[in-house]
N, C-alpha and C. Protein backbone atom coordinates (compact mmCIF):
# COMPACT_ATOMS: atom_id res chain seq x y z
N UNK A 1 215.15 138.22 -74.96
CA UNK A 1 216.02 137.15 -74.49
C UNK A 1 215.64 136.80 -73.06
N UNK A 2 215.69 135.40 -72.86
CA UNK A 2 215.18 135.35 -71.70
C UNK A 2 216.50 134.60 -70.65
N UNK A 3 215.66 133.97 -69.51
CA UNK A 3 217.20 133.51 -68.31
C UNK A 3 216.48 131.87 -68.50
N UNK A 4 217.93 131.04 -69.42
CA UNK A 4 217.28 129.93 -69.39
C UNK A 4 217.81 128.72 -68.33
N UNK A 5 216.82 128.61 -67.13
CA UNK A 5 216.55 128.00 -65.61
C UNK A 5 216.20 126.62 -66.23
N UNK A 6 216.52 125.32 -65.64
CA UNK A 6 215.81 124.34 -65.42
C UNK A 6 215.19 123.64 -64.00
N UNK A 7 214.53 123.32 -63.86
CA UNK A 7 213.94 122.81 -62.64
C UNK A 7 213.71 121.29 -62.47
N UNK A 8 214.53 121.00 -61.41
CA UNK A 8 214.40 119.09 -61.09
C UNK A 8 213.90 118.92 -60.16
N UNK A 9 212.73 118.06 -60.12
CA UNK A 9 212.05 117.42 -59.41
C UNK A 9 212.98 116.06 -58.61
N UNK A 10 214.36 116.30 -59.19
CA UNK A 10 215.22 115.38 -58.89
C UNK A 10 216.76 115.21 -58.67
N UNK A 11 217.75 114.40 -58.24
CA UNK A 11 219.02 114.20 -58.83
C UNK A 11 219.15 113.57 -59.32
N UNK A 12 219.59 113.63 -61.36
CA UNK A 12 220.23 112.67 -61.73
C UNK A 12 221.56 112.53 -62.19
N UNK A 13 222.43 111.40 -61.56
CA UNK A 13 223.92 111.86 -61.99
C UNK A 13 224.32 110.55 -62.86
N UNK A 14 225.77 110.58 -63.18
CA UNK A 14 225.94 109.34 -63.95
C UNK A 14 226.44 107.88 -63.49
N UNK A 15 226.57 106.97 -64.49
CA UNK A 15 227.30 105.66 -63.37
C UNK A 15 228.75 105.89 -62.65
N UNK A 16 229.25 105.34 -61.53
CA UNK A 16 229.97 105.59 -60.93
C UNK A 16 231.14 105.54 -62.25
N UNK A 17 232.15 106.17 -61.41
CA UNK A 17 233.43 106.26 -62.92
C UNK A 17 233.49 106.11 -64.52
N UNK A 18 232.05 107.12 -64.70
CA UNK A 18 232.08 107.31 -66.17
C UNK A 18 232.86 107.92 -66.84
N UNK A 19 233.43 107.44 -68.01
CA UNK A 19 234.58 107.75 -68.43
C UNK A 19 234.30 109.49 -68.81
N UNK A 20 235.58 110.42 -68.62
CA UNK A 20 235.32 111.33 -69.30
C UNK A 20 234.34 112.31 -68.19
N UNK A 21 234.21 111.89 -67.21
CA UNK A 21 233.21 112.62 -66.76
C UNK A 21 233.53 112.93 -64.53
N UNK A 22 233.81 113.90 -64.22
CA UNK A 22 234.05 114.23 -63.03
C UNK A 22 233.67 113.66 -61.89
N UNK A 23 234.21 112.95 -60.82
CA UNK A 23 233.47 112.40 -59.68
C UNK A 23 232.31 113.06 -58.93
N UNK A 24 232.11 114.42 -59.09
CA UNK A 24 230.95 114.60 -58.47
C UNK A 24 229.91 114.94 -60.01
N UNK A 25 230.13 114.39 -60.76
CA UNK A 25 228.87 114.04 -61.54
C UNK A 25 228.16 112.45 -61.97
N UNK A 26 229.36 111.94 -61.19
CA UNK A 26 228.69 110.65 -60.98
C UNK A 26 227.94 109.79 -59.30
N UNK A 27 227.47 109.06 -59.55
CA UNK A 27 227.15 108.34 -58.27
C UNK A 27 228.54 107.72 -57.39
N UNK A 28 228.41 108.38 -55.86
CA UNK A 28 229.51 107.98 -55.32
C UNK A 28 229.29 106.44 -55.64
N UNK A 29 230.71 105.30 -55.24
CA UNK A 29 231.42 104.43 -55.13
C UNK A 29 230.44 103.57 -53.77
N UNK A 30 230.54 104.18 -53.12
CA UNK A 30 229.61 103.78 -51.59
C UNK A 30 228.87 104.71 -51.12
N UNK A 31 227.72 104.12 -51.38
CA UNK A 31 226.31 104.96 -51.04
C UNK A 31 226.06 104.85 -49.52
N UNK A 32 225.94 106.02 -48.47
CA UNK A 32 225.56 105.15 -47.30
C UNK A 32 224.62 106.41 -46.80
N UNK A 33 223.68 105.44 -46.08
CA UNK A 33 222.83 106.68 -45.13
C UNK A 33 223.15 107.46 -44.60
N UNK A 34 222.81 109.03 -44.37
CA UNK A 34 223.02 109.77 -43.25
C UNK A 34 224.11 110.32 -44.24
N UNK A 35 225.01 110.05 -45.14
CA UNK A 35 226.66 110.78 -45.45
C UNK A 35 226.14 111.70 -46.62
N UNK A 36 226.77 112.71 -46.77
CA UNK A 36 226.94 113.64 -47.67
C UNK A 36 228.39 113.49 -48.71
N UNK A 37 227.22 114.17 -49.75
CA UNK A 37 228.25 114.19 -51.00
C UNK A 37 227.95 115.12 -52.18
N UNK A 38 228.97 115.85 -52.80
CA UNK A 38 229.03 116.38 -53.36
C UNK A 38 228.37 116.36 -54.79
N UNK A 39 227.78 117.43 -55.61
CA UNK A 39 227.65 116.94 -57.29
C UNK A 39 227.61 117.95 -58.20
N UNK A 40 227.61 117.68 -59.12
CA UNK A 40 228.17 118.57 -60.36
C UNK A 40 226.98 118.33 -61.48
N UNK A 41 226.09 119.67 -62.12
CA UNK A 41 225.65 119.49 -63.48
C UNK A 41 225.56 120.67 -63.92
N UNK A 42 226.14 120.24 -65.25
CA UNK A 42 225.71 121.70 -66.24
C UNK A 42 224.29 122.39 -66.57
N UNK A 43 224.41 123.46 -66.56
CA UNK A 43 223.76 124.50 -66.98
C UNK A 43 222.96 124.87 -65.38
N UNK A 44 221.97 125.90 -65.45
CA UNK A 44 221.40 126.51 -64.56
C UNK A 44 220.19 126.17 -63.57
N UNK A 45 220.53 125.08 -62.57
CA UNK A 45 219.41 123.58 -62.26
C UNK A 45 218.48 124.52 -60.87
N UNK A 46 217.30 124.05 -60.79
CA UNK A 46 216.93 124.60 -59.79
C UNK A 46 216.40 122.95 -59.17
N UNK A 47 217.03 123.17 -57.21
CA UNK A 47 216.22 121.84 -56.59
C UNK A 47 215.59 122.28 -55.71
N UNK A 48 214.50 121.63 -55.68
CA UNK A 48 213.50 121.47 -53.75
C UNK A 48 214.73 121.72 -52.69
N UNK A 49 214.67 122.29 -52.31
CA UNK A 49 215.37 122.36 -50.85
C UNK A 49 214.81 122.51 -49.67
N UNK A 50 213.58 121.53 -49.14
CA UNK A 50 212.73 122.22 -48.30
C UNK A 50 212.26 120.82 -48.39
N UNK A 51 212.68 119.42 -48.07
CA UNK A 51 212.03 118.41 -48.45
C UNK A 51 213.10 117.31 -49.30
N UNK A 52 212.68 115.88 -49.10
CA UNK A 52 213.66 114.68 -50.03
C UNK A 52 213.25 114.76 -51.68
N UNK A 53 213.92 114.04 -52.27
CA UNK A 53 213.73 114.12 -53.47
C UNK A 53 214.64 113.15 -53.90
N UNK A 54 214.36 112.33 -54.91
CA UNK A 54 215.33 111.24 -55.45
C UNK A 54 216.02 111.13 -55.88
N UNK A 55 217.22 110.06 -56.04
CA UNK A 55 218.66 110.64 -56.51
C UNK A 55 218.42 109.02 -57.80
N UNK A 56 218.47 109.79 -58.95
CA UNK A 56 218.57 109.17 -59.74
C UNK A 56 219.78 108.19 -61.03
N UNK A 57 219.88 107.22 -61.52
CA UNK A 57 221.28 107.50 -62.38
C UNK A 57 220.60 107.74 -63.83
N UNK A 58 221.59 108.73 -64.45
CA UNK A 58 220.87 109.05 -65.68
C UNK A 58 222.14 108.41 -66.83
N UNK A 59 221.49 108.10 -68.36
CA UNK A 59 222.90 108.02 -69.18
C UNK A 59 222.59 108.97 -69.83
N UNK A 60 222.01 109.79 -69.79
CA UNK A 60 222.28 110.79 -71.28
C UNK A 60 220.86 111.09 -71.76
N UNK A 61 220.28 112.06 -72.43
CA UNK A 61 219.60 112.30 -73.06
C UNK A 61 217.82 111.88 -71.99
N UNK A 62 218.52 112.27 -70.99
CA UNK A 62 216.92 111.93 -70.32
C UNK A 62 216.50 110.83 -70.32
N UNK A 63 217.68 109.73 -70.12
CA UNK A 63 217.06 108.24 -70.12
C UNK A 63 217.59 108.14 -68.20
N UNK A 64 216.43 107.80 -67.64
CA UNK A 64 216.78 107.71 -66.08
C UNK A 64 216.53 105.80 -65.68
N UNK A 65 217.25 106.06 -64.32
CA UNK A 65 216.47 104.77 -63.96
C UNK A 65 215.60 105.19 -62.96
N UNK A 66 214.95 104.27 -62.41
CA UNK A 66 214.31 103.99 -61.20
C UNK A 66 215.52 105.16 -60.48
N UNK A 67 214.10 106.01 -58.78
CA UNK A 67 215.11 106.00 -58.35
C UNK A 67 215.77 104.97 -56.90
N UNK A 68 217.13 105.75 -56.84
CA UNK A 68 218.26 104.50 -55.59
C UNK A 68 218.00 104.84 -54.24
N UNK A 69 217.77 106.52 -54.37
CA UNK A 69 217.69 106.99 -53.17
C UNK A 69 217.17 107.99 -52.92
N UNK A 70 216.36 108.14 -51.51
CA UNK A 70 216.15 109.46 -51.42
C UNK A 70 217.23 110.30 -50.28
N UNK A 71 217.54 112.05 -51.57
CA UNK A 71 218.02 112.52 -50.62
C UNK A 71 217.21 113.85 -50.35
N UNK A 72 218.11 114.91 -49.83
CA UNK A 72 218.01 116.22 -49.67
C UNK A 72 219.11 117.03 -49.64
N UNK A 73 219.02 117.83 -50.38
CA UNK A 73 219.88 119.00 -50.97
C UNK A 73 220.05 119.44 -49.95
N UNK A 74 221.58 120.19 -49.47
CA UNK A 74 221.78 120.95 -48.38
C UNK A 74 221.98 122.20 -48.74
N UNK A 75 223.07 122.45 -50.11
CA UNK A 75 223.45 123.72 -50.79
C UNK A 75 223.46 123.34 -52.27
N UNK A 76 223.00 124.53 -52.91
CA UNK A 76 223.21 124.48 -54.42
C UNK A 76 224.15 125.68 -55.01
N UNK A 77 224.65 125.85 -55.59
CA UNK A 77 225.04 127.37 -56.09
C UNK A 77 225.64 126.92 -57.66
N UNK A 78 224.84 128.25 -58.27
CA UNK A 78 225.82 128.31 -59.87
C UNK A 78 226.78 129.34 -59.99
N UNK A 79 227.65 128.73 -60.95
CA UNK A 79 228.66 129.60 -61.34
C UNK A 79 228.85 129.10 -62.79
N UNK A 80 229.86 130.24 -63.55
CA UNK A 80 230.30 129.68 -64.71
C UNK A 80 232.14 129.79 -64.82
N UNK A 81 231.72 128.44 -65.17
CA UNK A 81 233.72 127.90 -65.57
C UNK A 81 234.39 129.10 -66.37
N UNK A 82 235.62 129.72 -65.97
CA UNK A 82 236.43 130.47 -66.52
C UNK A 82 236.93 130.26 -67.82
N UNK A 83 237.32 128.79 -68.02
CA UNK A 83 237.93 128.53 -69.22
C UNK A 83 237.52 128.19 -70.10
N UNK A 84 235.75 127.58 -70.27
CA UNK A 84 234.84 126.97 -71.11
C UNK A 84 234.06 128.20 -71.27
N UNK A 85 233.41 128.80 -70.30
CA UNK A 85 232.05 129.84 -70.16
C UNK A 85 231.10 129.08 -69.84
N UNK A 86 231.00 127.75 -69.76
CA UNK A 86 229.67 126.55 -69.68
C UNK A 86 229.47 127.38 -67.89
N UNK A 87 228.06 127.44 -67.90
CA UNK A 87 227.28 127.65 -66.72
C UNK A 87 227.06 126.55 -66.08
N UNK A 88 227.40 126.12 -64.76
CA UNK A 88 226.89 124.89 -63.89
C UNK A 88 226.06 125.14 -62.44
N UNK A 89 226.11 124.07 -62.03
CA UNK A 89 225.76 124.17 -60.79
C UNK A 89 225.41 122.84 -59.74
N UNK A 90 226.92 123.54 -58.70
CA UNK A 90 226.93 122.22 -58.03
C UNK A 90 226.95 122.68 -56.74
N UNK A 91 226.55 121.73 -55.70
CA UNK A 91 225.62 121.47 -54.65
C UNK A 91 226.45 120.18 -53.59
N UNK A 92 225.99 119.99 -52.36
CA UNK A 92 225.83 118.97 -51.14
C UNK A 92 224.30 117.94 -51.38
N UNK A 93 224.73 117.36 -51.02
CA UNK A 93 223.15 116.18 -50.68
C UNK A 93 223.70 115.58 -49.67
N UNK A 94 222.69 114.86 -49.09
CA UNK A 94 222.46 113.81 -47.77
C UNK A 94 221.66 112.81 -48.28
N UNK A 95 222.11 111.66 -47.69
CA UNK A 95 221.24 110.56 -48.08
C UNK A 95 220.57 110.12 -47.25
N UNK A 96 219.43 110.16 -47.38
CA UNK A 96 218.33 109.58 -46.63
C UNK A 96 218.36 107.94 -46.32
N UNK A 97 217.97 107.67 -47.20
CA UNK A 97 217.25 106.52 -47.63
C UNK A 97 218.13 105.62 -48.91
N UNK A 98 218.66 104.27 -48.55
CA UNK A 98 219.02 103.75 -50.01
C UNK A 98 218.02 102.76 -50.23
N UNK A 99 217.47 102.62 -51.65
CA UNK A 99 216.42 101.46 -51.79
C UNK A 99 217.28 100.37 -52.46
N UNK A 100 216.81 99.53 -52.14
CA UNK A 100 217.31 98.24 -52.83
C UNK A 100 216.60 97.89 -54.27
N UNK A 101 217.71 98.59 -55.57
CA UNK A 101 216.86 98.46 -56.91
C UNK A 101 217.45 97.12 -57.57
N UNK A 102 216.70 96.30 -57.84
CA UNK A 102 217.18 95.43 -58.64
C UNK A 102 216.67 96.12 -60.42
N UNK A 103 217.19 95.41 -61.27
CA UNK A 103 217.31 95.90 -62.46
C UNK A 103 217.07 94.37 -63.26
């Protein structure tokens, strides 16, 4: 049996106020340079912390967009939920950089 880790080359979270789904697993409301914010994903994520990396929006199943921004991770830590057992792991970011994505 092994320890099953994933590793992101990235952040991807969801659209702002997705239904069903926690504010720090979605993209804040107002993105702004320089501010920090919180986020939330399941299971056991490993990020760069030593360097930017892009903050992506994802819907599901590994469909991403372009990314919006670059940030950098300040803290990560996992734990697992008491009342589910689901393993997560949530973290700080800083925003660097917002790009202007048109779609």
């Amino acid at each position: 049996m092994g320890i099953k880790v994933e590793f992101n080359p990235d952040l991807a979270l969801r659209k702002t106020d997705t239904l069903g789904r926690l504010e720090e697993e979605c993209i804040p409301k107002k993105l702004e340079a320089g501010s920090i914010y919180n986020f939330l994903k399941e299971g056991q994520r490993v990020y760069w912390l030593e360097g930017e990396i892009p903050l992506l929006i994802t819907e599901g199943n590994q469909e991403l967009s372009r990314p919006i921004a670059s940030i950098t991770i300040l803290e990560n830590t996992h734990f697992i939920d008491c009342q589910s057992g689901k393993l997560y792991t949530r973290g700080r970011y800083k925003i660097n950089e917002i790009y202007d994505v048109k779609n």
